[in-house]
PDB file of N, CA and C in Angstrom:
ATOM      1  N   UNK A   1     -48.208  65.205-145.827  1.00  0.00           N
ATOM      2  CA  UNK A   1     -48.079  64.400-147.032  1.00  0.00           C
ATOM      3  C   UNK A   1     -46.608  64.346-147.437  1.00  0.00           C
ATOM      4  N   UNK A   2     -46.114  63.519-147.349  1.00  0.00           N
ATOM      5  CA  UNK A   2     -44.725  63.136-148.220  1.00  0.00           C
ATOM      6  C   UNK A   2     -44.493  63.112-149.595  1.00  0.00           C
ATOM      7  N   UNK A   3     -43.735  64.133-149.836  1.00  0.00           N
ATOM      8  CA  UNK A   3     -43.087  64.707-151.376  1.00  0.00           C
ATOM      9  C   UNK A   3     -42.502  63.299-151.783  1.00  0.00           C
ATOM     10  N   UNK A   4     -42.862  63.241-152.893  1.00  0.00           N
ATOM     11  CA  UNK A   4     -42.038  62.101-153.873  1.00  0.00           C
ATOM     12  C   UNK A   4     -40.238  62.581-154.244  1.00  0.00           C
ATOM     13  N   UNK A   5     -39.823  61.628-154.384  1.00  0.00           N
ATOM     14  CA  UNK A   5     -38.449  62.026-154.706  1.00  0.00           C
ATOM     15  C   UNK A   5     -38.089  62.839-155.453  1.00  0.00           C
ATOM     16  N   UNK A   6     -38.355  62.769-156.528  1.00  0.00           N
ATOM     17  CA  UNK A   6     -38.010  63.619-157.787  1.00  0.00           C
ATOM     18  C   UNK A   6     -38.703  65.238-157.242  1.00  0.00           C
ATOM     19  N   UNK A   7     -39.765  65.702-156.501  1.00  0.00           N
ATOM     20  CA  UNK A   7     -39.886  66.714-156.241  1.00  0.00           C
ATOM     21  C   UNK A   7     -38.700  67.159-155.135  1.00  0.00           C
ATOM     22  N   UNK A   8     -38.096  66.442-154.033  1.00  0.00           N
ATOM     23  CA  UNK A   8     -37.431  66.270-153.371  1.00  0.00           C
ATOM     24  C   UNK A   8     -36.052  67.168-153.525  1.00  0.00           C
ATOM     25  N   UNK A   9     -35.823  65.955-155.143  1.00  0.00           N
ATOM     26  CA  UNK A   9     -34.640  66.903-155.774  1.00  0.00           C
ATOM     27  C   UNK A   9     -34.665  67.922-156.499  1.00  0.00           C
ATOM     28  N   UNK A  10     -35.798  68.055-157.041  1.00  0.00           N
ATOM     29  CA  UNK A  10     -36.104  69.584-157.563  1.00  0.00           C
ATOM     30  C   UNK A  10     -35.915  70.763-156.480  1.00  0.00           C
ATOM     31  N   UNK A  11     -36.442  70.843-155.174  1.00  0.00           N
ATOM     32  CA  UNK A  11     -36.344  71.362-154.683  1.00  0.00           C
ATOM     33  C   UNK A  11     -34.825  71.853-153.830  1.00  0.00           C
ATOM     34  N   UNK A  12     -34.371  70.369-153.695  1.00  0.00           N
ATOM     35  CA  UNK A  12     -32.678  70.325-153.363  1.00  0.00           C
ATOM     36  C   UNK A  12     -32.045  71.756-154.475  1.00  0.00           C
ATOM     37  N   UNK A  13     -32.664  71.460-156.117  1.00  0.00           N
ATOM     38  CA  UNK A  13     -31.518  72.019-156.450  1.00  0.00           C
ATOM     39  C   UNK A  13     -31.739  73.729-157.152  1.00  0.00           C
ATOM     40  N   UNK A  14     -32.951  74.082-156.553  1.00  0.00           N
ATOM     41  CA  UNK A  14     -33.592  75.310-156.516  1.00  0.00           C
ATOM     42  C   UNK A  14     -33.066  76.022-155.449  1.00  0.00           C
ATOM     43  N   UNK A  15     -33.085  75.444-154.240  1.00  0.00           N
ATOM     44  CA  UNK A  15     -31.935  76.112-153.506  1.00  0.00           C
ATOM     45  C   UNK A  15     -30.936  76.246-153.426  1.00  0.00           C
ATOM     46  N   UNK A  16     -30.213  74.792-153.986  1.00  0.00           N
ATOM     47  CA  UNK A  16     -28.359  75.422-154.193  1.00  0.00           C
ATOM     48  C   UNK A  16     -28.660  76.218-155.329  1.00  0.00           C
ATOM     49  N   UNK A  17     -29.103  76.350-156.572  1.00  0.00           N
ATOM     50  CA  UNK A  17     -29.119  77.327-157.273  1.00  0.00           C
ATOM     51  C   UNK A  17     -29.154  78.800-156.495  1.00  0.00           C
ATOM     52  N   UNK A  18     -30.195  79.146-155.776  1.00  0.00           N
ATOM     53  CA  UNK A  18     -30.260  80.103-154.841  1.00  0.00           C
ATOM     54  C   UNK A  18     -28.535  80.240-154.114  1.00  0.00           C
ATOM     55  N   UNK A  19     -28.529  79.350-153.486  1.00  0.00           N
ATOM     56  CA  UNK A  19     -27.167  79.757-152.820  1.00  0.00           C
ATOM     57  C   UNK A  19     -25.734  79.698-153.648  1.00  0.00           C
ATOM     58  N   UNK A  20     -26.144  79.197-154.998  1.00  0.00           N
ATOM     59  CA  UNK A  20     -24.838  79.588-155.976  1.00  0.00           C
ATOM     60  C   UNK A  20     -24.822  81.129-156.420  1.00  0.00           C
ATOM     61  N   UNK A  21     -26.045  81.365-156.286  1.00  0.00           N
ATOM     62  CA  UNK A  21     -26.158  82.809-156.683  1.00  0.00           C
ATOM     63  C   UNK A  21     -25.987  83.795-155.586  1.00  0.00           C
ATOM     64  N   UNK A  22     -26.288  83.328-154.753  1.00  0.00           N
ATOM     65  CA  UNK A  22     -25.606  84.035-153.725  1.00  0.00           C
ATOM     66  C   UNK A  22     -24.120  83.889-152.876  1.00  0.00           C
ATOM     67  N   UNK A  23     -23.701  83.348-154.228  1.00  0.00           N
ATOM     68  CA  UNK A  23     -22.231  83.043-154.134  1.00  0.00           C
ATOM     69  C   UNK A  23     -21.387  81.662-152.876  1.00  0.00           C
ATOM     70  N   UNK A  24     -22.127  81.002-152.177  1.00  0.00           N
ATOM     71  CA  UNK A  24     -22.477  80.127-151.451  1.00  0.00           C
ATOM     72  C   UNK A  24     -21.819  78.783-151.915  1.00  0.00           C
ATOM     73  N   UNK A  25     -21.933  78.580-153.250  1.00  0.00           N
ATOM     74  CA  UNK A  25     -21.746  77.497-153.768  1.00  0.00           C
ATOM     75  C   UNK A  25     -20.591  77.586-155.233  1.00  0.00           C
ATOM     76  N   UNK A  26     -19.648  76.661-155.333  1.00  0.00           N
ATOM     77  CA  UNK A  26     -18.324  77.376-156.390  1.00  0.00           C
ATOM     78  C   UNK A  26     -19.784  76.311-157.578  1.00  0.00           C
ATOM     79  N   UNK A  27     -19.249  77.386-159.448  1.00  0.00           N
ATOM     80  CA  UNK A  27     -19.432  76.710-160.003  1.00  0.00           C
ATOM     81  C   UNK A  27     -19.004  74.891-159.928  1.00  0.00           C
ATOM     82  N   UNK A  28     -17.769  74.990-159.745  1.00  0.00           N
ATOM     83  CA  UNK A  28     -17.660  73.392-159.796  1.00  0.00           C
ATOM     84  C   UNK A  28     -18.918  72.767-158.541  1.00  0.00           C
ATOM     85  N   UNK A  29     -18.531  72.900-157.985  1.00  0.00           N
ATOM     86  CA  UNK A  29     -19.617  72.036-156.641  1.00  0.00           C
ATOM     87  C   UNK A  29     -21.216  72.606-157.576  1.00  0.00           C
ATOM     88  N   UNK A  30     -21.701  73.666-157.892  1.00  0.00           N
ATOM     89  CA  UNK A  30     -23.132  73.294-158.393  1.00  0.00           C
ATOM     90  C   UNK A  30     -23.288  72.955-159.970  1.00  0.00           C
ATOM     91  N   UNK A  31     -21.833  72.665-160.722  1.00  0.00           N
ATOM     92  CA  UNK A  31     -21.819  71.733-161.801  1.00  0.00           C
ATOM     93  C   UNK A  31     -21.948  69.825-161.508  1.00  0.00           C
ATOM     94  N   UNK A  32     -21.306  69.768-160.095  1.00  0.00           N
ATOM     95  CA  UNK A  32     -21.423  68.390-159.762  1.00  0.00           C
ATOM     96  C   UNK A  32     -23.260  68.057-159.236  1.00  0.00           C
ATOM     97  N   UNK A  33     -24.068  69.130-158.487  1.00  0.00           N
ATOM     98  CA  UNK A  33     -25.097  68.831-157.913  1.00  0.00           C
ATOM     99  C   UNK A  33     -25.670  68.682-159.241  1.00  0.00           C
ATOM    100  N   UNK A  34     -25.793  69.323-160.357  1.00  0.00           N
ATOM    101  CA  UNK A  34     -26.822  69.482-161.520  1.00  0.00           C
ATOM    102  C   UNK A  34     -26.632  67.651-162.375  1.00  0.00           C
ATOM    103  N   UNK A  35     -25.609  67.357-162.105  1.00  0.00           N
ATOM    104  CA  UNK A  35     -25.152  66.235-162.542  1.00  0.00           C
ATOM    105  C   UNK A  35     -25.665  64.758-161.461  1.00  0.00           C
ATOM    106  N   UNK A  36     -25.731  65.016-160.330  1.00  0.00           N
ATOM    107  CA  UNK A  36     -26.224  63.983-159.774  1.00  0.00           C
ATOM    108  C   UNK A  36     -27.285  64.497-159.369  1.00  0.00           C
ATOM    109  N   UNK A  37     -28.214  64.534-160.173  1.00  0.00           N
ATOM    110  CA  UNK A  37     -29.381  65.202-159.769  1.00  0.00           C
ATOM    111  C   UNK A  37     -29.880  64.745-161.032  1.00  0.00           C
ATOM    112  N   UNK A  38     -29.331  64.187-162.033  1.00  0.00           N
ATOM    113  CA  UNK A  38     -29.900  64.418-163.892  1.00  0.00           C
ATOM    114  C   UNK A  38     -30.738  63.113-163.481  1.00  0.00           C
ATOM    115  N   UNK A  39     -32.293  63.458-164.114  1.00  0.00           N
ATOM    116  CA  UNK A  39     -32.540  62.042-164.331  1.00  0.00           C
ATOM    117  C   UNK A  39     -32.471  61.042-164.841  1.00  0.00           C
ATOM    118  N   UNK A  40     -33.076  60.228-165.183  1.00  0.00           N
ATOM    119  CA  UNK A  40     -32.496  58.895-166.359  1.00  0.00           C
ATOM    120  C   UNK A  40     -32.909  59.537-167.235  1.00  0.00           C
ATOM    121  N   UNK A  41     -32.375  59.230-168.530  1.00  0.00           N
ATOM    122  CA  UNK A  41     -32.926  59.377-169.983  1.00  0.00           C
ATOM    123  C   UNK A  41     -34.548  58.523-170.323  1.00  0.00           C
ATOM    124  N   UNK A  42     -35.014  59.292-171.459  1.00  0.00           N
ATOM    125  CA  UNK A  42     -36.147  58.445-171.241  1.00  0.00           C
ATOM    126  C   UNK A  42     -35.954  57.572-172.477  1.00  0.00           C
ATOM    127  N   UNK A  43     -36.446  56.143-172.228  1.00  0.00           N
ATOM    128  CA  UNK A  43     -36.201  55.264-173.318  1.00  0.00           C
ATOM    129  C   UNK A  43     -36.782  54.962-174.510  1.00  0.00           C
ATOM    130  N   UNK A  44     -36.220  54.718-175.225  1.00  0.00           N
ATOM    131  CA  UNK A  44     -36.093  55.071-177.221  1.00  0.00           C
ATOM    132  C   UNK A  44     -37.382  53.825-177.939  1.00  0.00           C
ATOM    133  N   UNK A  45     -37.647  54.713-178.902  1.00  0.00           N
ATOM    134  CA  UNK A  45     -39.041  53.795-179.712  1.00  0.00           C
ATOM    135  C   UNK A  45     -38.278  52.849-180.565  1.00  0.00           C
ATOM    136  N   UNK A  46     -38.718  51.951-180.981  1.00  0.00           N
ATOM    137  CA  UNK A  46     -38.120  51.113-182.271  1.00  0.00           C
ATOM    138  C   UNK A  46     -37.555  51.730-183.627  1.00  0.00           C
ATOM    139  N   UNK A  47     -38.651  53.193-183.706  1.00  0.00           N
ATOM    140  CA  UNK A  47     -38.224  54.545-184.624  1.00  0.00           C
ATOM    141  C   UNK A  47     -36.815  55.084-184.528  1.00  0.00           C
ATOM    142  N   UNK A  48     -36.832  55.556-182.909  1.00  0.00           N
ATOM    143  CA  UNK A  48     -35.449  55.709-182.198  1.00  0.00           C
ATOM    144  C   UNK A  48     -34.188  55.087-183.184  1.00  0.00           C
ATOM    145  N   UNK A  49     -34.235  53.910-182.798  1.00  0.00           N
ATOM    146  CA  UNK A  49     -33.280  52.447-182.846  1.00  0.00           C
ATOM    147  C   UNK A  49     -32.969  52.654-184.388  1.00  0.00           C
ATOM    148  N   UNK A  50     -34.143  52.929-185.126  1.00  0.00           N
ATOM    149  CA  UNK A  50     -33.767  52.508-186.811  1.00  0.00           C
ATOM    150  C   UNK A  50     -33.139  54.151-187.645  1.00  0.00           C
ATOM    151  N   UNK A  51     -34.064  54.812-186.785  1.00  0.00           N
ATOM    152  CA  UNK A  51     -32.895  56.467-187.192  1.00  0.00           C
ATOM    153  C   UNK A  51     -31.702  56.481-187.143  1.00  0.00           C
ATOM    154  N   UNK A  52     -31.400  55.774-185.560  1.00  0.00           N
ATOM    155  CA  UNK A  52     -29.809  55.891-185.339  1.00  0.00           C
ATOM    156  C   UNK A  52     -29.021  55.621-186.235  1.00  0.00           C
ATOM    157  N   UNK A  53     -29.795  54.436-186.840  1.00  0.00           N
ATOM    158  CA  UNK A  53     -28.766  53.216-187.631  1.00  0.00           C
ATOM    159  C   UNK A  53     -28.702  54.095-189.082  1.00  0.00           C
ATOM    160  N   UNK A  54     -29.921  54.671-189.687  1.00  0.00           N
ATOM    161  CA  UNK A  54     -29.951  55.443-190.911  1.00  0.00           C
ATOM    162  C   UNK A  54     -29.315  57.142-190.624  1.00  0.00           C
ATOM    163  N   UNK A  55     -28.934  57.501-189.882  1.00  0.00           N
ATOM    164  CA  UNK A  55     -28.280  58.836-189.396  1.00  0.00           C
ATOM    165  C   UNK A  55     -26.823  58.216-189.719  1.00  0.00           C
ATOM    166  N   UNK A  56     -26.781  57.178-188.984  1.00  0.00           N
ATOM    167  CA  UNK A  56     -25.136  56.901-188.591  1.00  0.00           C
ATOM    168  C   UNK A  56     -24.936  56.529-190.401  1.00  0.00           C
ATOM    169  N   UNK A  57     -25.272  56.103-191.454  1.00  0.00           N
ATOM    170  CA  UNK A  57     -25.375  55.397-192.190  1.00  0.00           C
ATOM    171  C   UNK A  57     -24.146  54.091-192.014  1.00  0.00           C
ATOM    172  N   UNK A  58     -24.374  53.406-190.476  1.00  0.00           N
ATOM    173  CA  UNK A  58     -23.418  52.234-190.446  1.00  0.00           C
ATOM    174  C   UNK A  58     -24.654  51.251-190.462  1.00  0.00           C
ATOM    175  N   UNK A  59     -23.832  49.794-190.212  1.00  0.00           N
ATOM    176  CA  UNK A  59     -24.971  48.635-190.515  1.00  0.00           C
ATOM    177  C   UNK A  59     -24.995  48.338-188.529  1.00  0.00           C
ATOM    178  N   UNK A  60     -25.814  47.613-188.207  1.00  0.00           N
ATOM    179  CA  UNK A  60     -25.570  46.882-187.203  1.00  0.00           C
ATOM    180  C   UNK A  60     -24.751  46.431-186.702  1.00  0.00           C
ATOM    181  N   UNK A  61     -24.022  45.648-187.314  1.00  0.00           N
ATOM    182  CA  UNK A  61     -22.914  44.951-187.152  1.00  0.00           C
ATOM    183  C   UNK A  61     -21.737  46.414-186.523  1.00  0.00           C
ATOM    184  N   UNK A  62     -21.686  47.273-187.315  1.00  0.00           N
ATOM    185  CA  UNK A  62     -21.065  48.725-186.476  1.00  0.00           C
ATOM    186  C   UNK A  62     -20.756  48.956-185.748  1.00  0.00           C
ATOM    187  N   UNK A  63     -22.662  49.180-185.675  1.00  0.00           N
ATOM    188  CA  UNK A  63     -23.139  50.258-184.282  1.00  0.00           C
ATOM    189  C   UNK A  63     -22.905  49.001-183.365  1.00  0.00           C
ATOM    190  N   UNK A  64     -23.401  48.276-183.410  1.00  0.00           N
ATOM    191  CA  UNK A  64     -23.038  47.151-182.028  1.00  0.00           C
ATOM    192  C   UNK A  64     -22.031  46.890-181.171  1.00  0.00           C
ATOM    193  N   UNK A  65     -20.864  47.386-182.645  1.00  0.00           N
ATOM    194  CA  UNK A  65     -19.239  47.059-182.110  1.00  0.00           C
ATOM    195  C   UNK A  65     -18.815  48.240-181.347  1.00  0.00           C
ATOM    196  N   UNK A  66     -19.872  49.535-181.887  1.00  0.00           N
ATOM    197  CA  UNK A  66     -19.089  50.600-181.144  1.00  0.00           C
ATOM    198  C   UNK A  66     -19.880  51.012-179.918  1.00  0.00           C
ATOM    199  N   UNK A  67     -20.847  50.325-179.579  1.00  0.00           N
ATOM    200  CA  UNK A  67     -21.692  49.920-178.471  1.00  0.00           C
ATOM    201  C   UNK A  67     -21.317  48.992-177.278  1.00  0.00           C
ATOM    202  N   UNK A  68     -20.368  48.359-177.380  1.00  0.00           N
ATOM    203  CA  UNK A  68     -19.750  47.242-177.188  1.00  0.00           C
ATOM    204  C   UNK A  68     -21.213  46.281-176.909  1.00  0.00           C
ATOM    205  N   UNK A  69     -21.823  45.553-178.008  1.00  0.00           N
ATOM    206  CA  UNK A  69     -23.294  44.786-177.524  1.00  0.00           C
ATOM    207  C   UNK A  69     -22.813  43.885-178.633  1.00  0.00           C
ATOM    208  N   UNK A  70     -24.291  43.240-178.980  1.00  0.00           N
ATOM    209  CA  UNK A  70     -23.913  41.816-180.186  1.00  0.00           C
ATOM    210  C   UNK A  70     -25.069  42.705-181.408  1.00  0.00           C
ATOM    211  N   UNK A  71     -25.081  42.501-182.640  1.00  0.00           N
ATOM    212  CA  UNK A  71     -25.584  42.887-183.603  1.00  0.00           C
ATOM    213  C   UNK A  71     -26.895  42.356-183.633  1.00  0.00           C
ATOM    214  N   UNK A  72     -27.185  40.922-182.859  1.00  0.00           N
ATOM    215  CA  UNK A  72     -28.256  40.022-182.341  1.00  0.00           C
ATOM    216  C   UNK A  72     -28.857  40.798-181.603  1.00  0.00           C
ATOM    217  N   UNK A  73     -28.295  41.899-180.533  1.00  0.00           N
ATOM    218  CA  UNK A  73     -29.393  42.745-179.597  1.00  0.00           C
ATOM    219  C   UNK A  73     -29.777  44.123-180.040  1.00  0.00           C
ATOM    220  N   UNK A  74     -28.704  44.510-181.009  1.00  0.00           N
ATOM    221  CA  UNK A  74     -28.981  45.668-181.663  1.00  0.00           C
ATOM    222  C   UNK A  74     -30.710  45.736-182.559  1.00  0.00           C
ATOM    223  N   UNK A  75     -30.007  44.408-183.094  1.00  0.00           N
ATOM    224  CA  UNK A  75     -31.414  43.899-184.276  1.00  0.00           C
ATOM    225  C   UNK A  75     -32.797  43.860-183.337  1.00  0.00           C
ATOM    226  N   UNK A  76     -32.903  43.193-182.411  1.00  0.00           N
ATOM    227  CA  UNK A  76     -34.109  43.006-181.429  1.00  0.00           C
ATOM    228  C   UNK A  76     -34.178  44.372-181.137  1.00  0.00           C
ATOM    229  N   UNK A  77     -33.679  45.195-180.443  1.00  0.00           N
ATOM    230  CA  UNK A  77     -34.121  46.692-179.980  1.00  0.00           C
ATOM    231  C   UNK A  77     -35.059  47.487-180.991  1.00  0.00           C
ATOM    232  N   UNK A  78     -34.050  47.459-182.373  1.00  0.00           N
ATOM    233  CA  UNK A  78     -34.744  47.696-183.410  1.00  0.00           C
ATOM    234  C   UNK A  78     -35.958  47.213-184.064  1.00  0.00           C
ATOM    235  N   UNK A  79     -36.558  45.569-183.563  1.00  0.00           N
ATOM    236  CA  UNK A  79     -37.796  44.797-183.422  1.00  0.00           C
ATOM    237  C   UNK A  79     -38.679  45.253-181.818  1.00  0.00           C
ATOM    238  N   UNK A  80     -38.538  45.724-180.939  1.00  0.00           N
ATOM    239  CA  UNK A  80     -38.777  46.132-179.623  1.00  0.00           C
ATOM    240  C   UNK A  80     -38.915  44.777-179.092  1.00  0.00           C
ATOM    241  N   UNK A  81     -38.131  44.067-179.263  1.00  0.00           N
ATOM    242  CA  UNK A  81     -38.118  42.526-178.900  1.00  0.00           C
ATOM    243  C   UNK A  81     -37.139  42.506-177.662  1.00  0.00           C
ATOM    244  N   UNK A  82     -36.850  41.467-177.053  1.00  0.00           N
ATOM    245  CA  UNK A  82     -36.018  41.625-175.356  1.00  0.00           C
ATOM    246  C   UNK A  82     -36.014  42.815-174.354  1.00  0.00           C
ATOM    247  N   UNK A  83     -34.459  42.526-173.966  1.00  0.00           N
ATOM    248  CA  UNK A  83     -34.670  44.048-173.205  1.00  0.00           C
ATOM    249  C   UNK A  83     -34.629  44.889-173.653  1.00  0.00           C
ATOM    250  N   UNK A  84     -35.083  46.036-173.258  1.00  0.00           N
ATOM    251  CA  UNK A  84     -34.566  47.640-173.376  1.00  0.00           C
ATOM    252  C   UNK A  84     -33.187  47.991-173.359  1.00  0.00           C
ATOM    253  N   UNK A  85     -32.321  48.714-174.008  1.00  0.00           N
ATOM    254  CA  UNK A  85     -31.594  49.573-172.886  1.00  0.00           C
ATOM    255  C   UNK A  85     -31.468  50.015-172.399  1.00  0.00           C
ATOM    256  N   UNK A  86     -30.960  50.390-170.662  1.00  0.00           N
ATOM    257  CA  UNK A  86     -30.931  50.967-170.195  1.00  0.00           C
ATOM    258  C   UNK A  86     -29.241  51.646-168.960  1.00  0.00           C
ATOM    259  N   UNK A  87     -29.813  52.395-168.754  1.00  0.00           N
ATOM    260  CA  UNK A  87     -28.724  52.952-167.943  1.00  0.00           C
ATOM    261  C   UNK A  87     -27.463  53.488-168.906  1.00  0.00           C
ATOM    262  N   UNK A  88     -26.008  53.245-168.909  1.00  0.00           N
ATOM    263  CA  UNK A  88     -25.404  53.993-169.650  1.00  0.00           C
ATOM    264  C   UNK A  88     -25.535  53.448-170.812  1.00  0.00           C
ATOM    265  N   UNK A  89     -25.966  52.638-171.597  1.00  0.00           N
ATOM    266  CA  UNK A  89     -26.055  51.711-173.300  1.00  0.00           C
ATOM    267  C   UNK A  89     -27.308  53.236-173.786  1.00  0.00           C
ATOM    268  N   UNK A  90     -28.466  52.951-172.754  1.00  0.00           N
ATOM    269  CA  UNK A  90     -29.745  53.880-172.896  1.00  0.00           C
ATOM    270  C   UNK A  90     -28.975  55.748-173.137  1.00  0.00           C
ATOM    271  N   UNK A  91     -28.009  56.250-172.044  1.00  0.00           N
ATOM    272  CA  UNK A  91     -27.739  57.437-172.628  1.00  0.00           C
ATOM    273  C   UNK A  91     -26.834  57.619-173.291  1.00  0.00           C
ATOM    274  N   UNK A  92     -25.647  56.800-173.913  1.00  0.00           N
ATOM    275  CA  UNK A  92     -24.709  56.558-175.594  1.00  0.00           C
ATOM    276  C   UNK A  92     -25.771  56.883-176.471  1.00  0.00           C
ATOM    277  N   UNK A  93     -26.815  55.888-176.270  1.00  0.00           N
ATOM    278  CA  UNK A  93     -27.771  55.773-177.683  1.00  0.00           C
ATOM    279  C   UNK A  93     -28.510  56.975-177.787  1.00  0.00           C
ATOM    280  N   UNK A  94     -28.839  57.761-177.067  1.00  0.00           N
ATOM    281  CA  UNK A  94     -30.019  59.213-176.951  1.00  0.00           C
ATOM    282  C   UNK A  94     -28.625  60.091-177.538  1.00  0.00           C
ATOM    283  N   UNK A  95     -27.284  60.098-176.722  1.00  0.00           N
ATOM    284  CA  UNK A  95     -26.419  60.896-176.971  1.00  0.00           C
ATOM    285  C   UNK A  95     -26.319  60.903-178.759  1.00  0.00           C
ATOM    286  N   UNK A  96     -25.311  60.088-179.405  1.00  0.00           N
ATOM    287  CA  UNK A  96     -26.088  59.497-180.390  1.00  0.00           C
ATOM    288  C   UNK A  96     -27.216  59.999-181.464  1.00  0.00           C
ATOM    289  N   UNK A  97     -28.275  59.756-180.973  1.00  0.00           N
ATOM    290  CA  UNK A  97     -29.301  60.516-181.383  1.00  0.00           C
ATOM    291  C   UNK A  97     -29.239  62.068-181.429  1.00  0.00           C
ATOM    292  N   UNK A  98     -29.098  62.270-180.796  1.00  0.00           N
ATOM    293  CA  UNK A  98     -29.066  64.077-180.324  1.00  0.00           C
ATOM    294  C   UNK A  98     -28.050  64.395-181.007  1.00  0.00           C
ATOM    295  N   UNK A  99     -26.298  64.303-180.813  1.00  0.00           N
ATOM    296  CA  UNK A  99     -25.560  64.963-181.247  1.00  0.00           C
ATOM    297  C   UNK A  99     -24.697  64.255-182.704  1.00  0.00           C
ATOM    298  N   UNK A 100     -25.018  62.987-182.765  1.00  0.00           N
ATOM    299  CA  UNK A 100     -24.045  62.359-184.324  1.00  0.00           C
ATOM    300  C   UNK A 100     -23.326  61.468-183.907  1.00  0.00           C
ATOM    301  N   UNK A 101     -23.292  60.379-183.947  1.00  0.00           N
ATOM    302  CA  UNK A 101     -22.211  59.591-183.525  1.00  0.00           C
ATOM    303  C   UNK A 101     -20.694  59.794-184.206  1.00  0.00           C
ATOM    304  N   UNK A 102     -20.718  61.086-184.422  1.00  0.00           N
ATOM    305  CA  UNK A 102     -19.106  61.500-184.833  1.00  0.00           C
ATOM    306  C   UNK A 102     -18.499  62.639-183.478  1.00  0.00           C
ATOM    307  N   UNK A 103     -19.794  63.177-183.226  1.00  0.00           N
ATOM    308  CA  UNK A 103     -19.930  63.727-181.595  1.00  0.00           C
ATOM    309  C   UNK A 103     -19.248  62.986-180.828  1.00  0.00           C
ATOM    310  N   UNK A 104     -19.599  61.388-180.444  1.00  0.00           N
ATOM    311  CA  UNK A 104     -19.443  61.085-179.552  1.00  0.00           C
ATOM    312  C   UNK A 104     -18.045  59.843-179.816  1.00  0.00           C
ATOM    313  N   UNK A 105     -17.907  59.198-181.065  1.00  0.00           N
ATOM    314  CA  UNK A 105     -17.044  58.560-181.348  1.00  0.00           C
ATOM    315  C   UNK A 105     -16.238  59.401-182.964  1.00  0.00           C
ATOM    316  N   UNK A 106     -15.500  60.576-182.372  1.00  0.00           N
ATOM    317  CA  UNK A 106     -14.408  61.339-183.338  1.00  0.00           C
ATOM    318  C   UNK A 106     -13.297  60.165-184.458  1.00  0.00           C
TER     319      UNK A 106
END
């Protein structure tokens, strides 16, 4: 039976873990594997979208600019209307979420 990917890399990085610990592997090289190994973020509710905006206490118009997006797609995300974001827009916005957008834009 053929392992799915994601078990694939779990397993990839259970063993360099193993062989970092057995000194095998420099922190830097198993700081880079843990990193291309991260999975995608998982993507944000309409709840998500309207916290951000009431956390950040900015308007749309803002967050959009410091998003580099249009205030037109900000607004729809926040309706779960068009696309999603995804890829790096998707982990700004979780980042964001998680740590303050003073975290991430000082």
């Amino acid at each position: 039976m053929r392992k799915r990917k994601n078990e694939l890399i779990e397993e990839m990085l259970r063993m360099s873990r193993e062989f970092h610990a057995g000194g095998a592997f420099s922190d830097e090289a198993m700081c880079r594997l843990e990193h291309a190994a991260m999975p995608p973020p998982e993507p944000l509710t309409v709840e998500d979208f309207r916290a951000i905006r009431e956390q950040t206490s900015y308007n749309e118009y803002t967050l959009a600019r410091m998003l580099n997006t249009t205030a037109r797609r900000y607004r729809r995300w926040e309706q779960g209307l068009g696309r999603a974001p995804h890829g790096a827009e998707l982990r700004l916005l979780r980042m964001i979420r998680d740590r303050g957008v003073h975290a991430i834009f000082p």
